[in-house]
C-alpha atoms as a PDB file:
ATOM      1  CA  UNK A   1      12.523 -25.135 -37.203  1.00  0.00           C
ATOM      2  CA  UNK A   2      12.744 -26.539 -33.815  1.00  0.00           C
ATOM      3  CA  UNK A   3      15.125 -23.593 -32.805  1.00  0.00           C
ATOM      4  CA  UNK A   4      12.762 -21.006 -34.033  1.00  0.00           C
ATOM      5  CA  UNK A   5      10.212 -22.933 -32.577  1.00  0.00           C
ATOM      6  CA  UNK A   6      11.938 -22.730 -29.056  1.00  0.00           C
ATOM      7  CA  UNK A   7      12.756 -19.093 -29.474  1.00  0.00           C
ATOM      8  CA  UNK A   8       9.213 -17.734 -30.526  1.00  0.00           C
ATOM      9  CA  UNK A   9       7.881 -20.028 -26.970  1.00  0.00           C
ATOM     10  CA  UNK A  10      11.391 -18.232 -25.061  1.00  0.00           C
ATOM     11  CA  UNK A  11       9.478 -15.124 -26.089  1.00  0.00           C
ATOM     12  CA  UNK A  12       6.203 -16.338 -25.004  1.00  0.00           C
ATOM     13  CA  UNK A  13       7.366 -17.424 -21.498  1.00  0.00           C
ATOM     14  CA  UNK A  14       9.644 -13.982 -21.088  1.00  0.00           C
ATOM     15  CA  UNK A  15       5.820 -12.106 -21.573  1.00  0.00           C
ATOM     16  CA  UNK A  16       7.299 -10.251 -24.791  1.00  0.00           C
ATOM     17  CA  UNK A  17       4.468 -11.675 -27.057  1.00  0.00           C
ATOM     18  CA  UNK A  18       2.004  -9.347 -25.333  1.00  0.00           C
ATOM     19  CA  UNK A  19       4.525  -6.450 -26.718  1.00  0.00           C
ATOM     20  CA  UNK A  20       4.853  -7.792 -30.018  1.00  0.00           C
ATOM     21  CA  UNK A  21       1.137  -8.442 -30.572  1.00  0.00           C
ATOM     22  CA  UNK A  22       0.043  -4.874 -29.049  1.00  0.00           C
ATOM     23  CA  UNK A  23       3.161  -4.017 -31.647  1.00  0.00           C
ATOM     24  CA  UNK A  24       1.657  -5.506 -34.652  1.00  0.00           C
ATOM     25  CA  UNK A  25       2.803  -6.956 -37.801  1.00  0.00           C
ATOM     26  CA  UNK A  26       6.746  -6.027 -39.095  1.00  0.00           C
ATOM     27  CA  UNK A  27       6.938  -3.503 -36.340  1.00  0.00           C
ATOM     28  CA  UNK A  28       6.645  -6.246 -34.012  1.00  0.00           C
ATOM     29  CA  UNK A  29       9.576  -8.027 -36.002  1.00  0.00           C
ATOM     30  CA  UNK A  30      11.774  -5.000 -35.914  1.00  0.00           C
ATOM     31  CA  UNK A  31      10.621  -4.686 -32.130  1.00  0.00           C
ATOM     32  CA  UNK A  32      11.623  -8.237 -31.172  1.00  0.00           C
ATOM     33  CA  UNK A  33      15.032  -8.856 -32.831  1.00  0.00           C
ATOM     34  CA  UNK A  34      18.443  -8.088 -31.805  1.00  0.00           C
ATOM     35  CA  UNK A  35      20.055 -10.241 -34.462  1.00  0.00           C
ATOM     36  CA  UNK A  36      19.446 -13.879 -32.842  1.00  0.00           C
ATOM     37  CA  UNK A  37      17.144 -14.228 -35.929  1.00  0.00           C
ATOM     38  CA  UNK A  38      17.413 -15.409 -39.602  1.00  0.00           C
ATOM     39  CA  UNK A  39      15.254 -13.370 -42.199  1.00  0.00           C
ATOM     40  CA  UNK A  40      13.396 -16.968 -43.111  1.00  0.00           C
ATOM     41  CA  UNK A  41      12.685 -16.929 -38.916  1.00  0.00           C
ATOM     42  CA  UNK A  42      11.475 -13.340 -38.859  1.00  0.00           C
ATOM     43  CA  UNK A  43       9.140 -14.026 -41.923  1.00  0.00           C
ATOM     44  CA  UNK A  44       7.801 -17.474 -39.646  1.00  0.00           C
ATOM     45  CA  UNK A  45       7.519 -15.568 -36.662  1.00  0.00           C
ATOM     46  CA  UNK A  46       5.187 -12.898 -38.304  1.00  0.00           C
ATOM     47  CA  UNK A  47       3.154 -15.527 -40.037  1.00  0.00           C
ATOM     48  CA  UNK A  48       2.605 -17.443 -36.227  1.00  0.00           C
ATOM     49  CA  UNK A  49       1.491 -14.213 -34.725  1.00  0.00           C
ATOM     50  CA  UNK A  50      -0.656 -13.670 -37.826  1.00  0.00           C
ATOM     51  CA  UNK A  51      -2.225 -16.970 -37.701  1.00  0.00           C
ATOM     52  CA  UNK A  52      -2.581 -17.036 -34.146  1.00  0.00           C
ATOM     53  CA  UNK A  53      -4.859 -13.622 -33.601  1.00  0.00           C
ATOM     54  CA  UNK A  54      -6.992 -14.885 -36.676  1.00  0.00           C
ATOM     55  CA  UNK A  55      -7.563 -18.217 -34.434  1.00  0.00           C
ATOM     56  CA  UNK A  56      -7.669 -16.392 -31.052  1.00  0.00           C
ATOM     57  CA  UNK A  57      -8.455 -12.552 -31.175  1.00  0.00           C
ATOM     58  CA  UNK A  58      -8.559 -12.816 -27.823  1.00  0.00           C
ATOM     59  CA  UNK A  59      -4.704 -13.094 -27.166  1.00  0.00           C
ATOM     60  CA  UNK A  60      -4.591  -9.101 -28.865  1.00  0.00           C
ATOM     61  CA  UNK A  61      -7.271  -8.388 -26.057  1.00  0.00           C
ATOM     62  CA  UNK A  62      -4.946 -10.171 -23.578  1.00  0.00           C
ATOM     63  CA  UNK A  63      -2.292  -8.624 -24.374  1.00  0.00           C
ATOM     64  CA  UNK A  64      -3.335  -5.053 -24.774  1.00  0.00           C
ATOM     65  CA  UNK A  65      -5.227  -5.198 -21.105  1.00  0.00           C
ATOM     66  CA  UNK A  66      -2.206  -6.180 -19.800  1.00  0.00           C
ATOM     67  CA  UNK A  67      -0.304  -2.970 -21.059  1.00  0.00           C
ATOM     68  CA  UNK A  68      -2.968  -1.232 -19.432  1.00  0.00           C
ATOM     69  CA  UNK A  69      -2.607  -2.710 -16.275  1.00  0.00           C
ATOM     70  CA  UNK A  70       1.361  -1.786 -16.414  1.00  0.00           C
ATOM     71  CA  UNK A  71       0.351   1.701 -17.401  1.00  0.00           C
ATOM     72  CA  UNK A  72      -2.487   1.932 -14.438  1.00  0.00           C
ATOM     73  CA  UNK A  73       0.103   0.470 -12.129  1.00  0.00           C
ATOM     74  CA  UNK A  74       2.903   3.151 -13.305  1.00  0.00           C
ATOM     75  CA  UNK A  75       0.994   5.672 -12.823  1.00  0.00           C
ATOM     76  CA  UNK A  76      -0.497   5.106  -9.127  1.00  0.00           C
ATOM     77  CA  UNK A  77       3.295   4.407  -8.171  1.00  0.00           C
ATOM     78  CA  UNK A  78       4.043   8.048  -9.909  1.00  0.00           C
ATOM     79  CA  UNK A  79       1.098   9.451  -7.740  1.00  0.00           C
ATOM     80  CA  UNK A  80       1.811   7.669  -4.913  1.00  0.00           C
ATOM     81  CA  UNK A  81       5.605   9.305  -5.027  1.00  0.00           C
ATOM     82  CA  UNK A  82       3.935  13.135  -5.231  1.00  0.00           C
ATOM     83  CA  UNK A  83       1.891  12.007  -2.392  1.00  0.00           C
ATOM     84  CA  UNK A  84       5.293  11.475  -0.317  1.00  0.00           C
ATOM     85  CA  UNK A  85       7.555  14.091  -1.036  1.00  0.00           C
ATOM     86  CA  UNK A  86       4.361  16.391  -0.138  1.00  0.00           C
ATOM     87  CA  UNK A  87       2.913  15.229   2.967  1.00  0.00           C
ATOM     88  CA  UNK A  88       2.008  18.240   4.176  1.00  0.00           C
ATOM     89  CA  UNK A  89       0.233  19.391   1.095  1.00  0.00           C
ATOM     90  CA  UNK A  90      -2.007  15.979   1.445  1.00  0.00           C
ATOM     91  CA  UNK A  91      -2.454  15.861   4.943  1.00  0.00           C
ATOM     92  CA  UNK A  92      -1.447  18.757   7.023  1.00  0.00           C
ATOM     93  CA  UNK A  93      -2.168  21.923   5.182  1.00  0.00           C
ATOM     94  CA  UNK A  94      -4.317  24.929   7.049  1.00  0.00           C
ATOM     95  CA  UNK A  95      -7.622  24.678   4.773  1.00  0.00           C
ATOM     96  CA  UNK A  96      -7.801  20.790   4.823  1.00  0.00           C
ATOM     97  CA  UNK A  97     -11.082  19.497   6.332  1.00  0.00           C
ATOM     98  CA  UNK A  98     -10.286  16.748   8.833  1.00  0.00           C
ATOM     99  CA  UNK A  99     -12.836  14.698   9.724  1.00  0.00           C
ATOM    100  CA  UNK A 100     -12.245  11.756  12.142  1.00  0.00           C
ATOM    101  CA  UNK A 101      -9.444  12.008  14.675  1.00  0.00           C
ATOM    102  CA  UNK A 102      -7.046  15.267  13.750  1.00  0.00           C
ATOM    103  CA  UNK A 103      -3.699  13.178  15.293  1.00  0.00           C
ATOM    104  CA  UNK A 104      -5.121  10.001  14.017  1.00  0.00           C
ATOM    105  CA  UNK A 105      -2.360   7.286  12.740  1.00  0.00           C
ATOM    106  CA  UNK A 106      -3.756   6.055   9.866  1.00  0.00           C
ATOM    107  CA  UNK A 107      -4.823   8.699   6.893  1.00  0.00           C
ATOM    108  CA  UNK A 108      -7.398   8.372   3.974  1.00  0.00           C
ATOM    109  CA  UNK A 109      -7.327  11.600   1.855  1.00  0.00           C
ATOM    110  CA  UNK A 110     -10.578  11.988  -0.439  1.00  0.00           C
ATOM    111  CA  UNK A 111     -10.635  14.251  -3.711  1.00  0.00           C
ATOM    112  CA  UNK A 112     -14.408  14.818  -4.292  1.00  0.00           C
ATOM    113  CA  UNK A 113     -16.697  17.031  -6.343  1.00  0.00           C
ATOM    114  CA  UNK A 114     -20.138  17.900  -4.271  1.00  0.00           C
ATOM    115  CA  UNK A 115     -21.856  17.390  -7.430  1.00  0.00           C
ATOM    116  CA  UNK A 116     -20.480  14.084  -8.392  1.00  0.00           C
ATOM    117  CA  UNK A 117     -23.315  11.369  -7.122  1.00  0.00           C
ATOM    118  CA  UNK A 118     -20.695   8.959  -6.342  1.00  0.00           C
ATOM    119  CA  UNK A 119     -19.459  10.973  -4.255  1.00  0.00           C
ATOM    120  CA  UNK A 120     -22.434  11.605  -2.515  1.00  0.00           C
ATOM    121  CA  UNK A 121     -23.632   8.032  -2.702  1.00  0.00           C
ATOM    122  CA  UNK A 122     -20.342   7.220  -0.563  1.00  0.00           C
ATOM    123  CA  UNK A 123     -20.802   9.815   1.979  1.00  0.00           C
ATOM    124  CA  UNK A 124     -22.565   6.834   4.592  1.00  0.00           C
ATOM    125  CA  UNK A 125     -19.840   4.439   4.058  1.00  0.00           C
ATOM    126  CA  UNK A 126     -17.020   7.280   5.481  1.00  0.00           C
ATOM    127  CA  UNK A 127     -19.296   8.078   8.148  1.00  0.00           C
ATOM    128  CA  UNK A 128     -19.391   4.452   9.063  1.00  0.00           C
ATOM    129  CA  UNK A 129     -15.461   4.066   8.598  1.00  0.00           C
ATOM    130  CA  UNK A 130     -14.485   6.587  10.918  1.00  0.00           C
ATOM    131  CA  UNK A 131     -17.152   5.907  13.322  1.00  0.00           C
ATOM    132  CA  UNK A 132     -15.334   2.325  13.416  1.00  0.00           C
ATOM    133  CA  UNK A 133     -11.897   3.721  13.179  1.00  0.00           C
ATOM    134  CA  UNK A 134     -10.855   5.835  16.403  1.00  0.00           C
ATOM    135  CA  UNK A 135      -7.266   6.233  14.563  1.00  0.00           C
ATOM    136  CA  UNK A 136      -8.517   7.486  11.683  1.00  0.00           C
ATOM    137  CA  UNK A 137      -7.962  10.152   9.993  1.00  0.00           C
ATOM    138  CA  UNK A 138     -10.233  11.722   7.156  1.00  0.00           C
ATOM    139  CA  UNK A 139      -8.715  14.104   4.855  1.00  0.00           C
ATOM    140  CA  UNK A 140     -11.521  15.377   2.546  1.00  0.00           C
ATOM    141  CA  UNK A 141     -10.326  18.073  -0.613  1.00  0.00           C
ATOM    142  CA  UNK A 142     -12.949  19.440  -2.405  1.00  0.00           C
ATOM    143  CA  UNK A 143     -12.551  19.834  -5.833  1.00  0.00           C
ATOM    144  CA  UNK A 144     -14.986  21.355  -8.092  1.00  0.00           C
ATOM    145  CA  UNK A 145     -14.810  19.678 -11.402  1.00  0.00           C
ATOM    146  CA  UNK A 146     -17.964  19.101 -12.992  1.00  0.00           C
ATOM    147  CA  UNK A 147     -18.864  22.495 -14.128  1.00  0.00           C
ATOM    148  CA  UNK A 148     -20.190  26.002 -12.816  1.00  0.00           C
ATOM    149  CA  UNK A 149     -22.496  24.412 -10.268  1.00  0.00           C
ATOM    150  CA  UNK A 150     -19.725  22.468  -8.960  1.00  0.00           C
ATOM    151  CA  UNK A 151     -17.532  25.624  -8.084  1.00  0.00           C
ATOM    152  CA  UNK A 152     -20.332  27.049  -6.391  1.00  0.00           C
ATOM    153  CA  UNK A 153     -21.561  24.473  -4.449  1.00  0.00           C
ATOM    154  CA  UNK A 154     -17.858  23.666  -3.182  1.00  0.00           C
ATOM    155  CA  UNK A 155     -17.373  27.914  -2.311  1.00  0.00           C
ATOM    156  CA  UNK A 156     -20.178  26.698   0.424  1.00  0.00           C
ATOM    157  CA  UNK A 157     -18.652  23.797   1.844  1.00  0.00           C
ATOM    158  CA  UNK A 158     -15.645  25.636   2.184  1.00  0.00           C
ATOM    159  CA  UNK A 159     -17.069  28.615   3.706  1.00  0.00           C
ATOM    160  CA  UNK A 160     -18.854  26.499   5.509  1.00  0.00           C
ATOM    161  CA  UNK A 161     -15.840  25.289   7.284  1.00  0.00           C
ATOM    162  CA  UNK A 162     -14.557  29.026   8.122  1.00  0.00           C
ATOM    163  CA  UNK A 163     -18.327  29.124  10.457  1.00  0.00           C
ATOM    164  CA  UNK A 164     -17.778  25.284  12.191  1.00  0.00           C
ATOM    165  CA  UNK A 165     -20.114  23.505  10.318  1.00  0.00           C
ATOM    166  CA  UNK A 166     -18.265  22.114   7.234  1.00  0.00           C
ATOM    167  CA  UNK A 167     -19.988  18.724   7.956  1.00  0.00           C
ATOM    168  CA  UNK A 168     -23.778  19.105   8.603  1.00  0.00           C
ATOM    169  CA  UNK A 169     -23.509  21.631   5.869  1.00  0.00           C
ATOM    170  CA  UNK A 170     -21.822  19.016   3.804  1.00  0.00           C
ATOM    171  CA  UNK A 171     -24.175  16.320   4.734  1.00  0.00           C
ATOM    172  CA  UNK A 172     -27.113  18.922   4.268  1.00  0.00           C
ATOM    173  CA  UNK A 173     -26.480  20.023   0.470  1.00  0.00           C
ATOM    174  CA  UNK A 174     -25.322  17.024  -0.632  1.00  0.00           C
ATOM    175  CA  UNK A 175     -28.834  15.109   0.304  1.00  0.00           C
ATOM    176  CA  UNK A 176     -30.653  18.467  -1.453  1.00  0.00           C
ATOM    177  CA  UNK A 177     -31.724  17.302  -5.153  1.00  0.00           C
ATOM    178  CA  UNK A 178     -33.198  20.672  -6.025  1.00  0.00           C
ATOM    179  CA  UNK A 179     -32.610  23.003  -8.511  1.00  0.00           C
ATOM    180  CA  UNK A 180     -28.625  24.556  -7.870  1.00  0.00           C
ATOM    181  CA  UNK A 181     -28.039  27.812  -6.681  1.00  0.00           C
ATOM    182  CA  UNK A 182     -28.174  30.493  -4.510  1.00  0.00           C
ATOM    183  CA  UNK A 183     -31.461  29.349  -3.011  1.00  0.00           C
ATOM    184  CA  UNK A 184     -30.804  26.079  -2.511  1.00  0.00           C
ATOM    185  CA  UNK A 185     -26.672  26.810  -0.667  1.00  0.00           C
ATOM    186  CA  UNK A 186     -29.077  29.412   1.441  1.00  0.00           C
ATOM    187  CA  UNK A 187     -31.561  26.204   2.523  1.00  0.00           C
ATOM    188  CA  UNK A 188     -28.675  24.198   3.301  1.00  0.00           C
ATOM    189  CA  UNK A 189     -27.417  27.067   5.271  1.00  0.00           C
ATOM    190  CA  UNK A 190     -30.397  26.814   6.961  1.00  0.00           C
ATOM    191  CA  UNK A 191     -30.797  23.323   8.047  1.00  0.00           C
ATOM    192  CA  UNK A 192     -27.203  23.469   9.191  1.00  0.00           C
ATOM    193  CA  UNK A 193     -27.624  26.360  11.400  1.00  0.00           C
ATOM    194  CA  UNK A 194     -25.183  28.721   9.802  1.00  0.00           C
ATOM    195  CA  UNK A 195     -25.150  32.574   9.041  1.00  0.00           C
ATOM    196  CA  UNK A 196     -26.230  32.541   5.203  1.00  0.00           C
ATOM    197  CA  UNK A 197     -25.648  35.749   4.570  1.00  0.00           C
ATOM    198  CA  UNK A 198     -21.848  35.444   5.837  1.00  0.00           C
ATOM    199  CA  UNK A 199     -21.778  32.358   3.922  1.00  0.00           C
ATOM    200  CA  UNK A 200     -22.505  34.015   0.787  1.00  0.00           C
ATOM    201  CA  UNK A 201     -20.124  36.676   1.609  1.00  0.00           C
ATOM    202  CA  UNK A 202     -17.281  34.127   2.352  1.00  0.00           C
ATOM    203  CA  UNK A 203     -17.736  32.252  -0.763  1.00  0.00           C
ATOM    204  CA  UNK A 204     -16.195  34.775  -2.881  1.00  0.00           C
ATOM    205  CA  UNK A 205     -13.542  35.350  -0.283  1.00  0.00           C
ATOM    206  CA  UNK A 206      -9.740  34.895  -0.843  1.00  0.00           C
ATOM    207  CA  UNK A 207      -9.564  32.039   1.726  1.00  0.00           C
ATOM    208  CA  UNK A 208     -12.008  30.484   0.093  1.00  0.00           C
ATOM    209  CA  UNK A 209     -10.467  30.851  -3.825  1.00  0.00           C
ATOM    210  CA  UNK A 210      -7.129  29.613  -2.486  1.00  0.00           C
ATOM    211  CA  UNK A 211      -8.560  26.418  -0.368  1.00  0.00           C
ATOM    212  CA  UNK A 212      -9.899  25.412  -3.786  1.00  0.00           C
ATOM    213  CA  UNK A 213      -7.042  26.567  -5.777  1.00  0.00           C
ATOM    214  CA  UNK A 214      -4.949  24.532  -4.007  1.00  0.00           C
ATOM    215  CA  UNK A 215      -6.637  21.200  -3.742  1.00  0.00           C
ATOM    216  CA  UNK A 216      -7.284  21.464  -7.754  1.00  0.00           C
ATOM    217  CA  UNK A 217      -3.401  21.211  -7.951  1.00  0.00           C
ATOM    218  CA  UNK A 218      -2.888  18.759  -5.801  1.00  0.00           C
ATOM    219  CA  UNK A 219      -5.705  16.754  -7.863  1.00  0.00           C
ATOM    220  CA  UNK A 220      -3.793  17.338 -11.183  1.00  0.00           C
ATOM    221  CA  UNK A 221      -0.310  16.496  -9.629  1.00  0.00           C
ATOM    222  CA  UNK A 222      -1.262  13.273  -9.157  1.00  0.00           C
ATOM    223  CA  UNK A 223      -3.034  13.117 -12.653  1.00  0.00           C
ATOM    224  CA  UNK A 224      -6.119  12.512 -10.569  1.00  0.00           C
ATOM    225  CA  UNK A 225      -9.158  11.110 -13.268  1.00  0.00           C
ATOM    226  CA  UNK A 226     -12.034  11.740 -11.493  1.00  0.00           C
ATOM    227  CA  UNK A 227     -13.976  11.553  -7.861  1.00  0.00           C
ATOM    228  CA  UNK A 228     -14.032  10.679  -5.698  1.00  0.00           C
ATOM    229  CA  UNK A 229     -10.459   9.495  -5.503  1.00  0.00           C
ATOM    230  CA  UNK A 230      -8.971   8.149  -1.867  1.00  0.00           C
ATOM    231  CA  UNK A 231      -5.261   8.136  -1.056  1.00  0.00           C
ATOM    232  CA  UNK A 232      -4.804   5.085   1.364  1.00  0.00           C
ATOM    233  CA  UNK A 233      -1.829   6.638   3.464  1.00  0.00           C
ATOM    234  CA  UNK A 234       1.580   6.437   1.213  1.00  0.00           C
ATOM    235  CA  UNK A 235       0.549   3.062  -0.033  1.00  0.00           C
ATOM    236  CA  UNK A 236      -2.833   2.990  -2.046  1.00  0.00           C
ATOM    237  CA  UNK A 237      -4.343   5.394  -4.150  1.00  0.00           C
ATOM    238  CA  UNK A 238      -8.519   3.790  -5.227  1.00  0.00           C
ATOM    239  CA  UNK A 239     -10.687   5.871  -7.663  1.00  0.00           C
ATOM    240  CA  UNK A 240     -14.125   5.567  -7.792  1.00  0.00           C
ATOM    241  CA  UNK A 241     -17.548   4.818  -5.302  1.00  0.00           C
ATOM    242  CA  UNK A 242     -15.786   1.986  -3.711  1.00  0.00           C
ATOM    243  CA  UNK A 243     -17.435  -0.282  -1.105  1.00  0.00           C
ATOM    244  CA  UNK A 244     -17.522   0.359   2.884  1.00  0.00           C
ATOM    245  CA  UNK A 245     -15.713  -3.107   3.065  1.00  0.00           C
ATOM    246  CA  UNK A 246     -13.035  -2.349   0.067  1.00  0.00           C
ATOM    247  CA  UNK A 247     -12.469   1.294   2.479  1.00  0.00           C
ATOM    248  CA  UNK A 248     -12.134  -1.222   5.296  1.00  0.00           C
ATOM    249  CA  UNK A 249      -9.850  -3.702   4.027  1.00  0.00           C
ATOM    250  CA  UNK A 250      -7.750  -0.897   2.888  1.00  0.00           C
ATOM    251  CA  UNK A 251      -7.554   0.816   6.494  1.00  0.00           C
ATOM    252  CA  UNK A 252      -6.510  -3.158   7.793  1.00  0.00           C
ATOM    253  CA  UNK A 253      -3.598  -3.148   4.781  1.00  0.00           C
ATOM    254  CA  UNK A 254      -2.688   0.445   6.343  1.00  0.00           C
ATOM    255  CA  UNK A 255      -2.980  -0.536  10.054  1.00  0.00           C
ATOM    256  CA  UNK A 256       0.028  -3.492   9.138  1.00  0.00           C
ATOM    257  CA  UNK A 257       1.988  -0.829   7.871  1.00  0.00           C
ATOM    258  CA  UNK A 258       2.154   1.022  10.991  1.00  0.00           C
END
């Protein structure tokens, strides 16, 4: 018994237990034995790991979050290797919209959906961070995701760009609340001091269609889940409304890098 007792902590210490629990029962067994064990120890090793979720549920919980973790981790690193074997794609491709310094050293590229109000609840925090960052550069990828509206309000920003005035146009539907649609891109048109009626006209253009088309491939190569999304240079890839001073602390990781 001591053996097996020693064996079953072995596994414990090696952090297979979290496998065998997420496992379960004589799958677990079968998942954990290479011979090493009797049939009497397999049987006692099924009832401890029985006996100890009944006591502690929480070690399941443990366990299983920490297969999630190794999953979440995997699957930045798999991201993060698309990201460098297409740097040009990410960073330096003829429709991106660079905001910041163009030949800046240090790169943050944002996915976002004009729609999505994280994305717009974030929009001070990058304005701050590359106010404070003179070597920064702001890669921003619009991605239309969340539904008709979406794709038409991100055929404006993009247009928008092709007249000069991807930002205050940016800055100026993004802040509208009203009703989406033709009348409100023409408003924001407005405010930002573009041609509306070439706006309209350039939404539907093909410049437009692939600008989109392409950053909507770039967001599934990377298995992207949802905006916004920031690449941190090669090295970091954060989802979700994060902080100004998470966005800083990742530009200070980057600036070691370099």
């Amino acid at each position: 018994m001591q053996k097996l007792i020693s064996s079953f902590y072995r596994l414990t210490a090696s952090g297979a237990l979290a496998t065998l629990l997420a496992l379960g029962g004589q799958t677990a067994v079968h998942a954990a034995t290479d011979g090493s064990f009797t049939p009497a120890q397999r049987a006692e090793i099924v009832s401890i790991v029985r006996n100890a979720l009944k006591t502690d549920p929480t070690i399941l919980t443990d366990a299983v979050a920490a297969m999630q973790s190794k999953a979440s981790e995997q699957k930045a690193t798999s991201a993060l290797d698309v990201v460098r074997h297409n740097k040009a794609q990410f960073g330096n491709s003829t429709s991106d919209i660079v905001l910041g310094n163009p030949h800046g050293k240090l790169s943050i590229v944002e996915f976002y959906d004009p729609r999505c109000p994280y994305c717009r609840k974030v929009l001070p925090d990058l304005d701050a961070l590359v106010a404070a960052e003179p070597d920064l550069k702001l890669v921003e990828k619009v991605i239309p995701v969340l539904g008709p509206n979406s794709v038409l309000d991100s055929q404006a920003i993009v247009a928008a760009g092709l007249q000069n005035a991807y930002k205050p146009f940016q800055q100026a539907l993004m802040a509208d609340t009203s009703a989406p649609g033709m009348e409100r891109i023409r408003h924001a048109a407005a405010l930002a001091g573009l041609d509306a009626d070439r706006l309209v006209k350039d939404m539907k253009s093909p410049a437009v269609a692939t600008a989109l088309a392409q950053n909507v491939a770039l967001a599934r190569s990377i298995d992207l889940d949802g905006t916004p999304t920031f690449i941190i240079g090669e090295q970091q890839i954060i989802p979700g409304a994060v902080s100004l001073d998470d966005l800083k602390a990742a530009v200070e990781k980057l600036k070691q890098a370099h």
